[in-house]
N, C-alpha and C. Protein backbone atom coordinates (compact mmCIF):
# COMPACT_ATOMS: atom_id res chain seq x y z
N UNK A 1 -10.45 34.37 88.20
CA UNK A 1 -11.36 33.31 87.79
C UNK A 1 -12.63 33.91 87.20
N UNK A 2 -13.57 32.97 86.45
CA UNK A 2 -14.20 33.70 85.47
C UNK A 2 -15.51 33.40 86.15
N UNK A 3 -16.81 34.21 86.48
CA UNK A 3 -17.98 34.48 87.16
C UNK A 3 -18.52 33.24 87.02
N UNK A 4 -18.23 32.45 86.09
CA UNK A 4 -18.85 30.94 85.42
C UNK A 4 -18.03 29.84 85.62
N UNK A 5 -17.08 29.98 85.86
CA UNK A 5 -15.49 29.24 85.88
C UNK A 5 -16.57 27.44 86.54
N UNK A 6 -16.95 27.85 88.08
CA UNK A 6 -17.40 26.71 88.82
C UNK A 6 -18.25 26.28 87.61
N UNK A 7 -19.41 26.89 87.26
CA UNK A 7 -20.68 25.95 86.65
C UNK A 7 -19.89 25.21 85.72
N UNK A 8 -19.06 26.07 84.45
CA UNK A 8 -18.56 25.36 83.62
C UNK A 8 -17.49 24.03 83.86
N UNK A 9 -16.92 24.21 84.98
CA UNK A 9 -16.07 22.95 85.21
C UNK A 9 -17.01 21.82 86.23
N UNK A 10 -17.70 22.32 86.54
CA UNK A 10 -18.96 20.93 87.31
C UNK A 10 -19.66 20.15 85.90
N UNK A 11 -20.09 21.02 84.69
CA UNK A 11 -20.21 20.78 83.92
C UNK A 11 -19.27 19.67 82.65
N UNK A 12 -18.42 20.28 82.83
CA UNK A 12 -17.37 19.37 82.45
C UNK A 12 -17.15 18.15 82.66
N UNK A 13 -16.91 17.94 84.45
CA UNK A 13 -16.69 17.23 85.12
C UNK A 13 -17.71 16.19 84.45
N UNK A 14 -19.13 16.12 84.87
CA UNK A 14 -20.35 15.92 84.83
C UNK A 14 -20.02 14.95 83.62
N UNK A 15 -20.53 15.76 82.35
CA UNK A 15 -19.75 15.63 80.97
C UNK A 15 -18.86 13.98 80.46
N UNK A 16 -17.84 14.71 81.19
CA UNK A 16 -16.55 13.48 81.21
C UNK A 16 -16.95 12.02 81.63
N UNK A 17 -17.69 12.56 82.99
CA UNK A 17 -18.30 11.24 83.71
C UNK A 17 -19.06 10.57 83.31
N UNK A 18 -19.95 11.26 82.38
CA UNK A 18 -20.83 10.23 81.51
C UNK A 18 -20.12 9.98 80.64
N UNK A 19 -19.73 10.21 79.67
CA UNK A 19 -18.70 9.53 78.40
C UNK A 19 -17.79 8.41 79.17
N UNK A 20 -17.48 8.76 80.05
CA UNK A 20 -16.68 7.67 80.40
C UNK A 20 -17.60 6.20 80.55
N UNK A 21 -18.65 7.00 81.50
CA UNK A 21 -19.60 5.30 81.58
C UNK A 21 -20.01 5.24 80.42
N UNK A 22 -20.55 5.80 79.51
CA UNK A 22 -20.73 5.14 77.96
C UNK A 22 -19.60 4.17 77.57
N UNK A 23 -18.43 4.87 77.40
CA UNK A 23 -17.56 3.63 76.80
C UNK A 23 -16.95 2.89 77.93
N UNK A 24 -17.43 2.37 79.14
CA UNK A 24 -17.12 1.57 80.08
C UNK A 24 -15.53 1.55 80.47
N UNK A 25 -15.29 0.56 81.19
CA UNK A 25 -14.13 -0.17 81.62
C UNK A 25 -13.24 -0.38 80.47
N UNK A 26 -12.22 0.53 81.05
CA UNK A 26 -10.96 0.32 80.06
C UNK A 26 -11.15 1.93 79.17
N UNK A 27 -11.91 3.15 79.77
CA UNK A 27 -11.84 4.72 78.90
C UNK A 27 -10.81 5.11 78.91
N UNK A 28 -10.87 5.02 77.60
CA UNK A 28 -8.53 5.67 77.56
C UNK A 28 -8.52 7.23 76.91
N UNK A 29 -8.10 8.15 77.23
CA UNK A 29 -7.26 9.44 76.69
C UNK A 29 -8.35 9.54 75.74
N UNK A 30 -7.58 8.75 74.51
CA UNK A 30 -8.09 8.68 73.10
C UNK A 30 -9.92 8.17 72.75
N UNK A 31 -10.32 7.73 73.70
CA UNK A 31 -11.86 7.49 73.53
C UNK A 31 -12.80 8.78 74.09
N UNK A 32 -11.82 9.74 74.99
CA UNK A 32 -12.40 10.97 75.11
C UNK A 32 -12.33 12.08 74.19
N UNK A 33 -10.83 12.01 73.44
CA UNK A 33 -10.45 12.99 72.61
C UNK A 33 -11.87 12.71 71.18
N UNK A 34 -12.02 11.25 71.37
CA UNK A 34 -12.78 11.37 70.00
C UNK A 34 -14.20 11.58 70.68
N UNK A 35 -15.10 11.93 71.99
CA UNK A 35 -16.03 12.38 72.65
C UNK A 35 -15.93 13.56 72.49
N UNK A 36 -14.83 14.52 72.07
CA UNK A 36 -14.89 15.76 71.85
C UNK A 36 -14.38 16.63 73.02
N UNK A 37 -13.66 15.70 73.89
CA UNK A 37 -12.78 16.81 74.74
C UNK A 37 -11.18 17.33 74.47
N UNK A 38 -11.29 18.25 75.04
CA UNK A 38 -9.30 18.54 74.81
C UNK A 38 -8.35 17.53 75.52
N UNK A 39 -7.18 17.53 74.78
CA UNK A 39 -6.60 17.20 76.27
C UNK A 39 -6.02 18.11 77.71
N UNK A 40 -6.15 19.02 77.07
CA UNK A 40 -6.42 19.77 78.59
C UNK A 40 -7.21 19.67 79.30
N UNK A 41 -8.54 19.65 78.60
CA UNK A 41 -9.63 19.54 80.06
C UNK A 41 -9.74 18.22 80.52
N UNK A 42 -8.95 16.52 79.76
CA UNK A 42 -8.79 15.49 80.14
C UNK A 42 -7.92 15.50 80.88
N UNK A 43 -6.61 16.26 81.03
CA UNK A 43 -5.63 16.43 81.99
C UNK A 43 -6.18 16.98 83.54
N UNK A 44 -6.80 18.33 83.02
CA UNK A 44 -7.45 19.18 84.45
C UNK A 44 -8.81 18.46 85.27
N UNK A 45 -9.50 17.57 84.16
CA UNK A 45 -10.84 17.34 84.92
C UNK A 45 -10.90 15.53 84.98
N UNK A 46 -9.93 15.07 83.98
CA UNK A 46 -10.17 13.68 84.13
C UNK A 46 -10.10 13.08 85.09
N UNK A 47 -8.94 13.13 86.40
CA UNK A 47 -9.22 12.45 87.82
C UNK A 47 -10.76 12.74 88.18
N UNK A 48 -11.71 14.06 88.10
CA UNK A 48 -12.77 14.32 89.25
C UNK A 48 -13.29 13.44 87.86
N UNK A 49 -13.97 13.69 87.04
CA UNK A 49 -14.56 13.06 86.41
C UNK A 49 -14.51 11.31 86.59
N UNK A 50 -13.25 10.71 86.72
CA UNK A 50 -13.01 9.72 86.94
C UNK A 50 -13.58 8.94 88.08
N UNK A 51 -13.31 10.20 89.35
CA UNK A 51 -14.17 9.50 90.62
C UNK A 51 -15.49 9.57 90.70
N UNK A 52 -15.86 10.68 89.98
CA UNK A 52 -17.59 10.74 89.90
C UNK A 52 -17.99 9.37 88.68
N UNK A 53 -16.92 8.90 87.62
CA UNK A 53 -18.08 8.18 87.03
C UNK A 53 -17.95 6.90 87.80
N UNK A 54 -16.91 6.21 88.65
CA UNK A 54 -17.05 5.17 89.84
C UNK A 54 -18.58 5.55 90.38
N UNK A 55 -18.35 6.48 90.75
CA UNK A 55 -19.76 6.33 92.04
C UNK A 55 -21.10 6.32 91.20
N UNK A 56 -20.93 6.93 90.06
CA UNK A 56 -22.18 6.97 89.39
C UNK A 56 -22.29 5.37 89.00
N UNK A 57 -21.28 4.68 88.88
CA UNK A 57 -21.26 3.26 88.26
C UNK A 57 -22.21 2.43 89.43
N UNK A 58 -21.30 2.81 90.42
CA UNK A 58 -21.62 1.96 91.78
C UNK A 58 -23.10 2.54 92.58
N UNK A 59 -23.09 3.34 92.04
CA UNK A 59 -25.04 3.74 92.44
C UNK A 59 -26.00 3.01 91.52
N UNK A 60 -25.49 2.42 90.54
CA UNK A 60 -26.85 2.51 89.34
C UNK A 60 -27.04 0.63 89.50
């Protein structure tokens, strides 16, 4: 694993979770791919991202 591996995938995570609450209810695959992610890192990070942007929803 790479000395950065964590920051960069909290980052990610992070990332995802806001794009997702930008384009609300109903963020599909394709509304991230055009946010500028892969689909790999939508495959590897989209569940955590997914539960962090719930809670970020449900805090605000």
């Amino acid at each position: 694993m790479q000395p950065n591996g964590g920051i960069h995938m909290r980052n990610t995570i992070n990332r995802m979770a806001e794009a997702m609450r930008t384009v609300g209810d109903g963020c599909t695959k394709e509304d991230l791919l055009l946010k500028g992610f892969t689909e790999r890192q939508i495959c590897i990070f989209g569940p955590r991202a997914t539960e962090l942007a719930t809670v970020m929803a449900e805090a605000a």
